[in-house]
N, C-alpha and C. Protein backbone atom coordinates (compact mmCIF):
# COMPACT_ATOMS: atom_id res chain seq x y z
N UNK A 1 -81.22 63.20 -75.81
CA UNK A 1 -80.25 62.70 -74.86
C UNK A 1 -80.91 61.65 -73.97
N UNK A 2 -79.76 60.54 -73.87
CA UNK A 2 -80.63 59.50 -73.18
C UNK A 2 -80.78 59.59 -71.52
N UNK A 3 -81.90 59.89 -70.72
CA UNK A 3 -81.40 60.33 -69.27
C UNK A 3 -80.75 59.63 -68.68
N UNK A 4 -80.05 59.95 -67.43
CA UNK A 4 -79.40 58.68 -66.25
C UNK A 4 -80.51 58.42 -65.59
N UNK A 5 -81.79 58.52 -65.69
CA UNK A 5 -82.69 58.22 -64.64
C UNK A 5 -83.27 57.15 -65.34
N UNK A 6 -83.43 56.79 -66.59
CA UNK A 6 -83.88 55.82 -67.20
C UNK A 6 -83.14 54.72 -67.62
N UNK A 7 -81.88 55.26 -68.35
CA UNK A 7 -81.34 54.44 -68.69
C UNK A 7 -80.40 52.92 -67.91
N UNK A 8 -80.28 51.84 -67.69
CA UNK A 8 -80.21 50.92 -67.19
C UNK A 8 -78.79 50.32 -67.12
N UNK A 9 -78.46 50.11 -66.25
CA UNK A 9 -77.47 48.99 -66.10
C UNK A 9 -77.76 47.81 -65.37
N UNK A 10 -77.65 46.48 -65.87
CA UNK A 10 -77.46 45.02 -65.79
C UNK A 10 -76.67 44.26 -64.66
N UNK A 11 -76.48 44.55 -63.47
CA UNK A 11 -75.06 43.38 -63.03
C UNK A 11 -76.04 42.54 -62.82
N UNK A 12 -75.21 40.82 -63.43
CA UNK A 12 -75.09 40.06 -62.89
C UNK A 12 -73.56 39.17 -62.16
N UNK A 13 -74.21 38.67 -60.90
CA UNK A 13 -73.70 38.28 -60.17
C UNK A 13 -73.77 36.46 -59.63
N UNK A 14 -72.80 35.73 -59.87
CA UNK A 14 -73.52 34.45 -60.00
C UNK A 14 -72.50 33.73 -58.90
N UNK A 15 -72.76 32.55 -58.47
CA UNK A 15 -72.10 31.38 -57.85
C UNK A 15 -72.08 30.37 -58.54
N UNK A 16 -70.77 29.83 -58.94
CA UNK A 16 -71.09 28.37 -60.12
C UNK A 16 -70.43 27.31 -59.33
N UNK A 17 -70.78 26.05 -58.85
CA UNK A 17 -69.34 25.43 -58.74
C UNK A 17 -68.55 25.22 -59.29
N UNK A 18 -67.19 24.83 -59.11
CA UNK A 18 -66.01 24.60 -59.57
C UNK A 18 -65.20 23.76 -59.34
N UNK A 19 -65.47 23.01 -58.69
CA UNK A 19 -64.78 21.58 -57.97
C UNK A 19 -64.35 20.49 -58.90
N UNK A 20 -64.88 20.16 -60.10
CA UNK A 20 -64.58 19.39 -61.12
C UNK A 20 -63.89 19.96 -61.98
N UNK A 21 -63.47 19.21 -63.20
CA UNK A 21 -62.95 19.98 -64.74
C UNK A 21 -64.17 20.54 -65.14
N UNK A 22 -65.35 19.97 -65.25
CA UNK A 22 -66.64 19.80 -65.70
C UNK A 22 -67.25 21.01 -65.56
N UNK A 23 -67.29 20.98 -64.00
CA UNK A 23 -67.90 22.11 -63.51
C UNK A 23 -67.02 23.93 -63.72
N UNK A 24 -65.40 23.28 -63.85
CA UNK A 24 -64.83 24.63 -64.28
C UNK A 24 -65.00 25.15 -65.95
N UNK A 25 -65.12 23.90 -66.75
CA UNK A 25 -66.18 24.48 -67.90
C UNK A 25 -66.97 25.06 -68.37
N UNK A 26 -67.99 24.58 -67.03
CA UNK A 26 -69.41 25.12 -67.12
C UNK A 26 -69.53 26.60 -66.78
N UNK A 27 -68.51 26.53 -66.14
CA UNK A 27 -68.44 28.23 -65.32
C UNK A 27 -68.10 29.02 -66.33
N UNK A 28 -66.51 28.76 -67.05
CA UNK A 28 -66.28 29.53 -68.21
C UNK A 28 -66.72 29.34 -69.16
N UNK A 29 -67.73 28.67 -69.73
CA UNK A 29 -68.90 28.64 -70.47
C UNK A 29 -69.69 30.02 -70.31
N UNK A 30 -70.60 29.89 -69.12
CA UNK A 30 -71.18 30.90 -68.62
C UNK A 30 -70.66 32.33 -69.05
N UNK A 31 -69.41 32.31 -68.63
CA UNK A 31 -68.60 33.69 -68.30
C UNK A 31 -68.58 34.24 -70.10
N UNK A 32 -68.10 33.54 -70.55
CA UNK A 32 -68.25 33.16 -72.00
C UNK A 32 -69.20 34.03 -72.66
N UNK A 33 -70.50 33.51 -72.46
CA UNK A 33 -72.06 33.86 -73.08
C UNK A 33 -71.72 35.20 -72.22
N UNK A 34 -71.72 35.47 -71.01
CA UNK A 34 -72.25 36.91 -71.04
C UNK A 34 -71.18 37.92 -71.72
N UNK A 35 -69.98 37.36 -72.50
CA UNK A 35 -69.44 38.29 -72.66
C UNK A 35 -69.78 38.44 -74.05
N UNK A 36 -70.22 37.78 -74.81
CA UNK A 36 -70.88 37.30 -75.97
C UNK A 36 -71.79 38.26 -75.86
N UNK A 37 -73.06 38.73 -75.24
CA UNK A 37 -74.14 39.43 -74.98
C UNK A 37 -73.53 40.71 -75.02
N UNK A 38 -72.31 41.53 -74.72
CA UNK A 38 -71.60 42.62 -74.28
C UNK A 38 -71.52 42.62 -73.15
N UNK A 39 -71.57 42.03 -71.61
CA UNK A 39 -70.75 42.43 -70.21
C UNK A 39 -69.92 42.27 -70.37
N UNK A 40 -69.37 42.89 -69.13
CA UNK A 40 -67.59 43.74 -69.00
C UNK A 40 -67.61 42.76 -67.90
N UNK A 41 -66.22 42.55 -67.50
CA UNK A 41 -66.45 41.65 -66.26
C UNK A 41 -65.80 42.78 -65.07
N UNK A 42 -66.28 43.03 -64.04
CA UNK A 42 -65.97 43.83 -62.76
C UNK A 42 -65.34 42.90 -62.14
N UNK A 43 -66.03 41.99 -61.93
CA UNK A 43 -64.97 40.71 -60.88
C UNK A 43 -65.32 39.55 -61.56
N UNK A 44 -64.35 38.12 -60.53
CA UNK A 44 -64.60 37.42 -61.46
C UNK A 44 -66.26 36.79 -61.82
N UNK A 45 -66.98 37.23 -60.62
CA UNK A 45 -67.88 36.57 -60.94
C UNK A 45 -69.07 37.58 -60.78
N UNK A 46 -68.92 38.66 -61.36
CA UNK A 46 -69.88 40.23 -61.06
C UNK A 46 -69.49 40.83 -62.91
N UNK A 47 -70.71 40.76 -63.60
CA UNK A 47 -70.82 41.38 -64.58
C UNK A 47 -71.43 42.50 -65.07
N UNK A 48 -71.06 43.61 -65.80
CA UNK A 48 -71.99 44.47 -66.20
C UNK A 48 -72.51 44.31 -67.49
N UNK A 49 -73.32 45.45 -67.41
CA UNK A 49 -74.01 45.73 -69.05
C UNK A 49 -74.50 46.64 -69.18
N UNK A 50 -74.41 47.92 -70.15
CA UNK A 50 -75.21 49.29 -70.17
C UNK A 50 -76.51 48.94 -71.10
N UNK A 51 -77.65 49.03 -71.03
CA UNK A 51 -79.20 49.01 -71.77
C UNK A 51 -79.58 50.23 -71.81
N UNK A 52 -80.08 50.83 -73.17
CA UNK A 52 -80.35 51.88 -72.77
C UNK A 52 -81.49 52.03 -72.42
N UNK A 53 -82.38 51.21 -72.38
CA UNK A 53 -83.80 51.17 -71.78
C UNK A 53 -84.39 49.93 -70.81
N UNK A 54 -85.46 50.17 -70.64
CA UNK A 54 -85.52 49.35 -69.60
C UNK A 54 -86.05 47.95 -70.09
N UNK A 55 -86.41 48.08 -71.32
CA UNK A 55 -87.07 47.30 -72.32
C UNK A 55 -85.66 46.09 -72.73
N UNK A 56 -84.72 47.04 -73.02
CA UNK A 56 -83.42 45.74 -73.21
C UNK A 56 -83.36 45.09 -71.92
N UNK A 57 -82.78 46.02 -70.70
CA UNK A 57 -82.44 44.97 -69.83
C UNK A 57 -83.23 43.88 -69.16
N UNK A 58 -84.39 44.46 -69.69
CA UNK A 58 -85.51 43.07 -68.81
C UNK A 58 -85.29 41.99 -70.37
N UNK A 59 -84.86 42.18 -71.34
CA UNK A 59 -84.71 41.01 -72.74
C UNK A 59 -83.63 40.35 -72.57
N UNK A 60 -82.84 41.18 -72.12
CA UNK A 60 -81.09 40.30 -71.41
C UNK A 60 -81.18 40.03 -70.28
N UNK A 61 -81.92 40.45 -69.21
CA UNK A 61 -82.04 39.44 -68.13
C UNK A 61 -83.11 37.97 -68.75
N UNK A 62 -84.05 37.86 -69.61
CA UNK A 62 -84.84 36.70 -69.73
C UNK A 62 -83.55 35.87 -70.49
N UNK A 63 -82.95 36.35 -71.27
CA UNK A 63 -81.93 35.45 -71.96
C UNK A 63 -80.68 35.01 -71.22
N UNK A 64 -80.50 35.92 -70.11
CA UNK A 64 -79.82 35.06 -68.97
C UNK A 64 -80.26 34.15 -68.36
N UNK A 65 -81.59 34.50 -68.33
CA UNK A 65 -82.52 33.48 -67.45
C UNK A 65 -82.49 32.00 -68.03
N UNK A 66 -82.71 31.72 -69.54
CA UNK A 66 -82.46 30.56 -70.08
C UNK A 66 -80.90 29.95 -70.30
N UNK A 67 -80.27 30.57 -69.83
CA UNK A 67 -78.46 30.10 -70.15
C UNK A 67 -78.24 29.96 -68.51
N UNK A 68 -78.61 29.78 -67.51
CA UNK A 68 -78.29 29.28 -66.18
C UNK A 68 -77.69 28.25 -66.37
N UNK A 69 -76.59 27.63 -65.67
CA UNK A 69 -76.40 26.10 -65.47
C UNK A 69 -76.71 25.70 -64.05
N UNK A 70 -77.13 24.86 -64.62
CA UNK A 70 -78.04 23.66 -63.70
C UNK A 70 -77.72 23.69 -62.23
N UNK A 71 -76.36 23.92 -61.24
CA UNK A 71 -75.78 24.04 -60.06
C UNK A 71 -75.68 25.08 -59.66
N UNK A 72 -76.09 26.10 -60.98
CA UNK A 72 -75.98 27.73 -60.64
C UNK A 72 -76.68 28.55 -59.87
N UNK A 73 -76.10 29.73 -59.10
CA UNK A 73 -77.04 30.81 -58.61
C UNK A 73 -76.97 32.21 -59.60
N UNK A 74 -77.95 32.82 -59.72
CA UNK A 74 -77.38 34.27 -60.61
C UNK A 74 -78.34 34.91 -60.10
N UNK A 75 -78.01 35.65 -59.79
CA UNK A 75 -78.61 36.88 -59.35
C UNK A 75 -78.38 38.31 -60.57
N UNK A 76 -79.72 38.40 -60.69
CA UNK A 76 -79.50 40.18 -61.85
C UNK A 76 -80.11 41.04 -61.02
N UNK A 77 -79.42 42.11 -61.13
CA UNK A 77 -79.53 43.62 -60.73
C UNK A 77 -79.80 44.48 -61.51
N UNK A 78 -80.75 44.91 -61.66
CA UNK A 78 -80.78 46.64 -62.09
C UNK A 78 -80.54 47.73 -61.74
N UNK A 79 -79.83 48.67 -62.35
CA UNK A 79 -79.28 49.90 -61.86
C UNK A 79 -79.40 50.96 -62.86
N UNK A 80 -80.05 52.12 -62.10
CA UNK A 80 -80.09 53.09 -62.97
C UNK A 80 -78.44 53.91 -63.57
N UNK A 81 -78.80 54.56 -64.66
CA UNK A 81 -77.51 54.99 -64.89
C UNK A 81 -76.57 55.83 -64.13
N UNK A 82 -77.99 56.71 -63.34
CA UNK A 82 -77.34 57.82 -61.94
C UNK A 82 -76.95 56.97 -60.85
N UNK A 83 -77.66 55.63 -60.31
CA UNK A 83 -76.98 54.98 -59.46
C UNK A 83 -75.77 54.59 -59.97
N UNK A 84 -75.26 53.63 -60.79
CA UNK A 84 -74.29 53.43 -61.01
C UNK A 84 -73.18 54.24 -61.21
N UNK A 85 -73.51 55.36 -61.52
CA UNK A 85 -72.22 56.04 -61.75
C UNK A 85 -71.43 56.51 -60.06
N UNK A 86 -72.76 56.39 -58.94
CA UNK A 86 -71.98 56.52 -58.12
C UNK A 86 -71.44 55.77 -57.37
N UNK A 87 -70.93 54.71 -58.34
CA UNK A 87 -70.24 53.47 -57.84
C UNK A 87 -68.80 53.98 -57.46
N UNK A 88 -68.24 53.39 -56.09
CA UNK A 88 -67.05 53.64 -55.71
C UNK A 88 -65.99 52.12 -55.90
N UNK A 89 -65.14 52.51 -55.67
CA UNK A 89 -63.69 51.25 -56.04
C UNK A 89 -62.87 51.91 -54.93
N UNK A 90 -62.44 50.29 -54.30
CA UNK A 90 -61.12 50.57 -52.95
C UNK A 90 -60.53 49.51 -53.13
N UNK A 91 -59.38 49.38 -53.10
CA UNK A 91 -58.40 48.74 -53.38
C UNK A 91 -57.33 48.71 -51.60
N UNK A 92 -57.00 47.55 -51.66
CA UNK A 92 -56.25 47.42 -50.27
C UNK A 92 -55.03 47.94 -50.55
N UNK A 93 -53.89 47.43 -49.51
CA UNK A 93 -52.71 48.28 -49.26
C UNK A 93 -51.84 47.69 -50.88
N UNK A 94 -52.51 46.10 -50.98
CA UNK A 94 -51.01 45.75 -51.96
C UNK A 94 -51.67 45.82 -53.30
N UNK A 95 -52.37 46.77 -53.53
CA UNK A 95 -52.62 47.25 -54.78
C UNK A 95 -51.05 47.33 -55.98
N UNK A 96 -51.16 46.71 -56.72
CA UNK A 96 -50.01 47.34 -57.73
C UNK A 96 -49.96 48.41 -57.74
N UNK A 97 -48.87 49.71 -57.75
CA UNK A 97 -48.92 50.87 -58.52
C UNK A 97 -48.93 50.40 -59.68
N UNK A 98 -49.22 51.51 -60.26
CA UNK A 98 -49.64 51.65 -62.09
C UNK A 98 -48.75 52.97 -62.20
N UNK A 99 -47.24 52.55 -63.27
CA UNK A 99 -46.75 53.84 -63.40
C UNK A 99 -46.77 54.29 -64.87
N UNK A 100 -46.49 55.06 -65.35
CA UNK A 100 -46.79 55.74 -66.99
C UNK A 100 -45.40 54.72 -67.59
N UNK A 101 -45.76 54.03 -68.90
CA UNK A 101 -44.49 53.99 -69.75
C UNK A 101 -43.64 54.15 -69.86
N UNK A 102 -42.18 54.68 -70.27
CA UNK A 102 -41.43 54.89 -70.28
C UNK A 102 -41.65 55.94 -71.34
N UNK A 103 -42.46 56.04 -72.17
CA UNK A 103 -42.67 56.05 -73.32
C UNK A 103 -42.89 57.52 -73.50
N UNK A 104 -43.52 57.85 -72.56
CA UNK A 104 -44.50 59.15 -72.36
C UNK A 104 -43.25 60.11 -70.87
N UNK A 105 -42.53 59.30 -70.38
CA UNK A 105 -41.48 59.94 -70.08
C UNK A 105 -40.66 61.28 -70.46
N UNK A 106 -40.42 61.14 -71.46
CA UNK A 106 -39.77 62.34 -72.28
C UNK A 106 -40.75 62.78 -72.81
N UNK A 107 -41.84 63.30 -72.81
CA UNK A 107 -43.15 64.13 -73.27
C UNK A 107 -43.05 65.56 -71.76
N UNK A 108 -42.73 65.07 -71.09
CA UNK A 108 -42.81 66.04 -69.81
C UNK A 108 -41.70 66.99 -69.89
């Protein structure tokens, strides 16, 4: 079993500009490749990645390291698997509800 104390999670977190067509390319370019690699996107500009060792995520952070664009900031994070899981989510007042299907309606 792989532990939560070892095993790794990845965010990166970046600033791209966006002020041009050019530069909004470059961004979804970016966004692009890391999803290419396997990150999930959390926000628009906050990515994850599960590694199961510490050996991947320092190989996918160097290969992030060479795919920067040129105006870019990125910041990578490491997180153990026990930290991350005690990641919390809050949502403000005008959150959408999320209601069940219709579908699953008549199942009750």
């Amino acid at each position: 079993m792989i532990s939560k104390y070892k095993s790794m999670w990845v965010l990166v977190a970046f600033d791209l500009p966006v002020i041009t067509p050019k530069e909004r390319r470059i961004a979804s370019s970016f966004r692009e490749y890391l999803k290419t690699l396997g990150f999930i996107m959390l926000q628009k500009s906050i990515y994850s990645y599960y590694a199961c060792t510490k050996e991947r995520s320092d190989s996918i952070s160097e290969n992030i390291k060479k795919h920067i664009p040129d105006n870019g900031h990125v910041c990578v994070l490491f997180l153990t698997d026990r930290m991350f899981s005690m990641t919390r989510h809050y949502y403000g007042r005008l959150k959408v509800e999320m209601r069940q299907p219709e579908l699953f309606d008549n199942l009750l």
